[in-house]
Every structure is written in structure tokens, then in C-alpha cells.
N, C-alpha and C. Protein backbone atom coordinates (compact mmCIF):
# COMPACT_ATOMS: atom_id res chain seq x y z
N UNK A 1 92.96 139.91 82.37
CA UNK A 1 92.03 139.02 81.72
C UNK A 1 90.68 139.13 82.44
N UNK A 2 89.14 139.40 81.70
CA UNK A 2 88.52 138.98 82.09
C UNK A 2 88.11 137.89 82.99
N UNK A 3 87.29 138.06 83.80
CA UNK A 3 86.72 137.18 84.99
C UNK A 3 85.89 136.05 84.82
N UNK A 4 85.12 136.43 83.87
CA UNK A 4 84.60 135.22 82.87
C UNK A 4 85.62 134.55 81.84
N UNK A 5 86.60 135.11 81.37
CA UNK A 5 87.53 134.29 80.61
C UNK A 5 88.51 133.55 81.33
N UNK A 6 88.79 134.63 82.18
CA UNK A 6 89.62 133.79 83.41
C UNK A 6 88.98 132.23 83.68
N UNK A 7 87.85 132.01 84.23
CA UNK A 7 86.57 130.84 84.72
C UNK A 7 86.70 130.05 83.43
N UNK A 8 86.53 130.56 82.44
CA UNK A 8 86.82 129.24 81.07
C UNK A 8 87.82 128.88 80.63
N UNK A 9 88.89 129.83 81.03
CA UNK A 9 90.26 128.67 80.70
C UNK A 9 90.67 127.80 82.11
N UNK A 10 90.59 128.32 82.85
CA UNK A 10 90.64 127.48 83.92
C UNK A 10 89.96 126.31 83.98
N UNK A 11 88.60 126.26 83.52
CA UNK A 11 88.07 125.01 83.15
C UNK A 11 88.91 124.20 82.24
N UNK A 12 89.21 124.62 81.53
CA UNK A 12 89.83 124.08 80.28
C UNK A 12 91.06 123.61 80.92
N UNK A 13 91.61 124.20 81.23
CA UNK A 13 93.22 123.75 82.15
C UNK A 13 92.68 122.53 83.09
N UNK A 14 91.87 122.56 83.80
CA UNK A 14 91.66 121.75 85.02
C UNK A 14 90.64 120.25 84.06
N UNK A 15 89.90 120.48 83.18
CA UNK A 15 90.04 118.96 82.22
C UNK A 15 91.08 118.46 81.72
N UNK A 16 92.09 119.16 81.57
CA UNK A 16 93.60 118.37 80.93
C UNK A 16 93.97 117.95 82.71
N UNK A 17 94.55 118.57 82.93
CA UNK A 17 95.13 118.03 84.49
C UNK A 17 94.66 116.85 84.96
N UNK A 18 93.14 117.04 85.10
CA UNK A 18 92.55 115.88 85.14
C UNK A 18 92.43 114.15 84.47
N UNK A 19 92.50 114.87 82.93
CA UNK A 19 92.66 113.86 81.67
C UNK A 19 94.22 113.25 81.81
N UNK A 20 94.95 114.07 82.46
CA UNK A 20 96.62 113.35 82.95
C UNK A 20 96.76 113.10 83.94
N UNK A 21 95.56 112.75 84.47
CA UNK A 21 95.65 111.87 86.23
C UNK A 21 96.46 112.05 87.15
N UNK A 22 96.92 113.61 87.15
CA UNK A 22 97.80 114.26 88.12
C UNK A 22 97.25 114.09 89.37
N UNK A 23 95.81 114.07 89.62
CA UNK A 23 95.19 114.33 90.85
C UNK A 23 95.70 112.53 91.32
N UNK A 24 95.74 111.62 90.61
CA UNK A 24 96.25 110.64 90.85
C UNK A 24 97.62 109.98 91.67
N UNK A 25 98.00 111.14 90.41
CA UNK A 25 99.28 110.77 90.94
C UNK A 25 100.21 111.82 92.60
N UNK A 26 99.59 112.57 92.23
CA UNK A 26 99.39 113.43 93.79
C UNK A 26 98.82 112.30 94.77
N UNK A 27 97.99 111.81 94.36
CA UNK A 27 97.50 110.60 95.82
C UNK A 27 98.27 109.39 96.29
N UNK A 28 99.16 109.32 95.31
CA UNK A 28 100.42 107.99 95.28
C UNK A 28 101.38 109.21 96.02
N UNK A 29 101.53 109.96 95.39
CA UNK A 29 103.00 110.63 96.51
C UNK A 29 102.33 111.17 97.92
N UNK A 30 101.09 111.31 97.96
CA UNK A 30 100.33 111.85 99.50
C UNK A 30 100.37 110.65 100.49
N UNK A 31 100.52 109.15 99.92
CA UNK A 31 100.33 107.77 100.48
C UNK A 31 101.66 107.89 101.04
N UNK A 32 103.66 107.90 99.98
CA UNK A 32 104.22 107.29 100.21
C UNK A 32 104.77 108.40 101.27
N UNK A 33 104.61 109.79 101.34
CA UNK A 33 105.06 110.73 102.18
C UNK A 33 104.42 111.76 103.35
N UNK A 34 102.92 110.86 103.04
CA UNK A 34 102.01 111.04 104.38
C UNK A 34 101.72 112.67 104.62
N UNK A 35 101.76 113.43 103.42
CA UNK A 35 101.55 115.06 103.63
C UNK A 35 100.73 115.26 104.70
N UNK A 36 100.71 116.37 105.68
CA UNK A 36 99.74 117.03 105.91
C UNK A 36 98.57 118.25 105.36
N UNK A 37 99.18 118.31 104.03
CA UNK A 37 98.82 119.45 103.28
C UNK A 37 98.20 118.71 101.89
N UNK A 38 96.99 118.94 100.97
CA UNK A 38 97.07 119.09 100.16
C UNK A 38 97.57 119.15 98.91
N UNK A 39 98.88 118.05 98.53
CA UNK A 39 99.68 118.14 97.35
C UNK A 39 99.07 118.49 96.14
N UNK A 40 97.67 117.70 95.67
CA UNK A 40 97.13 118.23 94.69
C UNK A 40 96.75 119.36 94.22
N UNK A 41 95.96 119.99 95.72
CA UNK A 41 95.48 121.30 95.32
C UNK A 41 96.55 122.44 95.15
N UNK A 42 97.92 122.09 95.64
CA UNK A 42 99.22 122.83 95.31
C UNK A 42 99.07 122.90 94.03
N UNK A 43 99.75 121.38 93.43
CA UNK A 43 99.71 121.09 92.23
C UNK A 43 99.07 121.64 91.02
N UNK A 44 97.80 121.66 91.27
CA UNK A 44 96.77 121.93 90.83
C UNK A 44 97.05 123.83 90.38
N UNK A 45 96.83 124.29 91.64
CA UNK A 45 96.60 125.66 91.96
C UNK A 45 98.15 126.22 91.18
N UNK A 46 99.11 125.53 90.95
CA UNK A 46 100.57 126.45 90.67
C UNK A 46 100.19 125.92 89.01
N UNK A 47 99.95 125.27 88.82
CA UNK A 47 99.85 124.75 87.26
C UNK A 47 98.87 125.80 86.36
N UNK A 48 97.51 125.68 87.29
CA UNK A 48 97.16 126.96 86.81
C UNK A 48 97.44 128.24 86.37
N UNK A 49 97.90 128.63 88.20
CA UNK A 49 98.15 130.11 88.04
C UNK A 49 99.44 130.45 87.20
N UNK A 50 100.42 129.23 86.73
CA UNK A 50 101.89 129.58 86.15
C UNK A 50 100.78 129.85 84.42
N UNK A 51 99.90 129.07 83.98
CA UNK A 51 99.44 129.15 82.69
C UNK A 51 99.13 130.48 82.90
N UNK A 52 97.89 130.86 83.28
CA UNK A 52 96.97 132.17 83.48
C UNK A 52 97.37 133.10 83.75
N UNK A 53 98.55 133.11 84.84
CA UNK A 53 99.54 134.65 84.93
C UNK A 53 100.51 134.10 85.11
N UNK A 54 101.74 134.01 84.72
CA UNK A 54 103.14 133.64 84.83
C UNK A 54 103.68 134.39 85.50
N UNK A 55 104.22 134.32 87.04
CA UNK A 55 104.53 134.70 88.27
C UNK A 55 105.43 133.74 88.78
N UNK A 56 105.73 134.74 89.92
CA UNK A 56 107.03 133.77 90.70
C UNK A 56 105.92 133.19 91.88
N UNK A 57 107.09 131.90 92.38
CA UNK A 57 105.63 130.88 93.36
C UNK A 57 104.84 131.32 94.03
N UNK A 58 105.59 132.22 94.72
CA UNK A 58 104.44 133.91 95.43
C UNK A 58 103.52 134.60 94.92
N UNK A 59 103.83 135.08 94.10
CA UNK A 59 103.18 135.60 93.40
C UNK A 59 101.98 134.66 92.79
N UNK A 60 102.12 133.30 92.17
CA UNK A 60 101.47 132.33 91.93
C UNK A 60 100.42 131.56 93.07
N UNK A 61 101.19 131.99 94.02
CA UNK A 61 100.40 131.48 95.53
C UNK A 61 98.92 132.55 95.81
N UNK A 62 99.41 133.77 95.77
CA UNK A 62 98.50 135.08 96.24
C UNK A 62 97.53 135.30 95.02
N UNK A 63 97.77 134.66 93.22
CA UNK A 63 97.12 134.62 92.22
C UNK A 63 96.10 133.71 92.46
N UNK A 64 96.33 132.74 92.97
CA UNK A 64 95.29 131.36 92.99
C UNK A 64 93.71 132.13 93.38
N UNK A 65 94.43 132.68 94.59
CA UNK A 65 92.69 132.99 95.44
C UNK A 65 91.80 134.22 94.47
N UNK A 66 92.44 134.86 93.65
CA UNK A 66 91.73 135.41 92.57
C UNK A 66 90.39 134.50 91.64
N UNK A 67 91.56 132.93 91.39
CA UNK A 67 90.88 132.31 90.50
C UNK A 67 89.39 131.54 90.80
N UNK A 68 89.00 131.18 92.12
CA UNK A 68 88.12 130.61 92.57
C UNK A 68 87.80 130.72 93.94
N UNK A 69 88.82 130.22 95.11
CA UNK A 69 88.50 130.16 96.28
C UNK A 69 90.20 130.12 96.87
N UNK A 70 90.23 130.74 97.94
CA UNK A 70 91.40 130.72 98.61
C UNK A 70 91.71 129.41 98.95
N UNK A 71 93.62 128.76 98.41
CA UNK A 71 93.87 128.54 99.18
C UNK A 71 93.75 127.92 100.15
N UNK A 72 93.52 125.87 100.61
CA UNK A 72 93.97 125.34 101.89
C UNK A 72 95.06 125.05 102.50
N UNK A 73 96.29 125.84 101.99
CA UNK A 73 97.30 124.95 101.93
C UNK A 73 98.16 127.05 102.58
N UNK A 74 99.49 126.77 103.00
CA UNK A 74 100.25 128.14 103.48
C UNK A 74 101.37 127.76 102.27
N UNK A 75 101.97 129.03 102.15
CA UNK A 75 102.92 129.72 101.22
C UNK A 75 104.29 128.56 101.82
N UNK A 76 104.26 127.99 103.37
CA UNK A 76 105.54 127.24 102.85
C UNK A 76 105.48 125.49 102.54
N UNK A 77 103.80 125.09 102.79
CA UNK A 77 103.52 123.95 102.32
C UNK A 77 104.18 124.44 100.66
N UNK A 78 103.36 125.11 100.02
CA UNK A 78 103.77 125.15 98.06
C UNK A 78 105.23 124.59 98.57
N UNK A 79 106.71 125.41 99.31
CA UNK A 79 107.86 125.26 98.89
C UNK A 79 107.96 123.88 99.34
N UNK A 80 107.43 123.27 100.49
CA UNK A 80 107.50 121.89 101.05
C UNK A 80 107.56 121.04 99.52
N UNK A 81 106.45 121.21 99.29
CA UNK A 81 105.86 120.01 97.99
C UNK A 81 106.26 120.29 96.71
N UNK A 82 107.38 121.67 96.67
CA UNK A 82 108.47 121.74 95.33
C UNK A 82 109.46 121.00 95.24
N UNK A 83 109.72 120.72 97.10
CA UNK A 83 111.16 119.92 97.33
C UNK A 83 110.79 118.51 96.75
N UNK A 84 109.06 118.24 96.84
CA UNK A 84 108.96 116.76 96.58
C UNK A 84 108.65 116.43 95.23
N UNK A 85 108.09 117.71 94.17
CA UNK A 85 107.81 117.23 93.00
C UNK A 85 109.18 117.31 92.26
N UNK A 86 110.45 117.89 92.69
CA UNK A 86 111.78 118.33 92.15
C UNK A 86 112.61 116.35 92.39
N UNK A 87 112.07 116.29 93.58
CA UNK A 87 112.81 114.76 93.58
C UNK A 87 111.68 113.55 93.60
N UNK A 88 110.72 113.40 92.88
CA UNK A 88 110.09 112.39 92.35
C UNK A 88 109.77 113.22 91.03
N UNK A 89 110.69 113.81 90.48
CA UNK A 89 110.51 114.52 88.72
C UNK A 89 110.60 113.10 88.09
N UNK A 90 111.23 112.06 88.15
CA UNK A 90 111.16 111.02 87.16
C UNK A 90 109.62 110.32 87.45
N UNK A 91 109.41 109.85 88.42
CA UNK A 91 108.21 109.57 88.94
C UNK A 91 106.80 109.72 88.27
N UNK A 92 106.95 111.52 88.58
CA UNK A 92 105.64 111.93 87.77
C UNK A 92 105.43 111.94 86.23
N UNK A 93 107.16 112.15 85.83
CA UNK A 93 107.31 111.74 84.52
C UNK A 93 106.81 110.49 83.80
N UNK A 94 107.18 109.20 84.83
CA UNK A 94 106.51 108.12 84.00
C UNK A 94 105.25 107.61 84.25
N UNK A 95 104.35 108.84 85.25
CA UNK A 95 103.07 108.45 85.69
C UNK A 95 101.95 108.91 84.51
N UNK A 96 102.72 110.11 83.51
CA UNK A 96 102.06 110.86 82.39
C UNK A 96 102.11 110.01 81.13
């Protein structure tokens, strides 16, 4: 995909994300489990890169820094904060 098309769906992706107050709700689970990492920009960054190139989390991890800017977060924070969006799945469910 283009580099400029790439930049406009990504926009487009990151107003919905936004419009579903994920970044929100990332700040309620960053409160009750005190991350040291970035949950959102995980969040954020895998939601993307799963739309834009559909990859495995690795692969989805090493895609991100294509899309804008590398990356604050390491390859085993992402698996850290899978363990936590896998067991607050009802959670985020009724936060949408």
C-alpha cells in the first residue's frame, strides 16, 4: 500500500478508536494494574497494524514503526498487555 494511503487510513482507523474511547478505557485498566508500559499505544498500534496488514503480533509489532514512529513499548510488553486485554475481554466489552 501506498505511503500516503497508508497515512489516510490510519487516520481514519485512529478517529474510530478514538470515537470508542478505547484510549479511555486503556486509562481505567493502566489505573487498576499500574502498567509500566503504554497499554494504549499497544492497543492502539496492534489494532491498526492487524487492519492495514494482517500479521502475526510480531510481525504486527515490527509493522507499526513503518506506520508513523517507532514503538515505546518492547515486543514482550504487547504479550504482557494480551494477557490483560484476554482477561478484562468482558470489561472492554461493556466499556464499547
Amino acid at each position: 500500500m501506498e505511503k500516503s494511503n497508508l497515512f489516510l487510513f490510519y487516520r481514519i482507523f485512529q478517529a474510530i478508536y478514538y470515537r470508542l474511547q478505547l484510549d479511555k478505557t486503556c486509562r481505567k485498566l493502566r489505573d487498576r494494574y499500574r502498567f509500566k508500559y503504554d497499554i494504549n499505544a499497544i492497543l492502539s498500534d496492534i489494532v491498526y497494524a492487524r487492519i492495514l496488514e494482517p500479521a502475526s503480533k510480531r510481525s504486527a509489532f515490527k509493522a507499526v514503526s513503518h506506520f508513523l514512529e517507532p514503538p515505546s513499548y518492547e515486543l514482550h510488553d504487547v504479550y504482557r498487555a494480551l494477557d490483560i486485554f484476554g482477561k478484562e475481554c468482558d470489561f472492554i466489552q461493556a466499556e464499547l
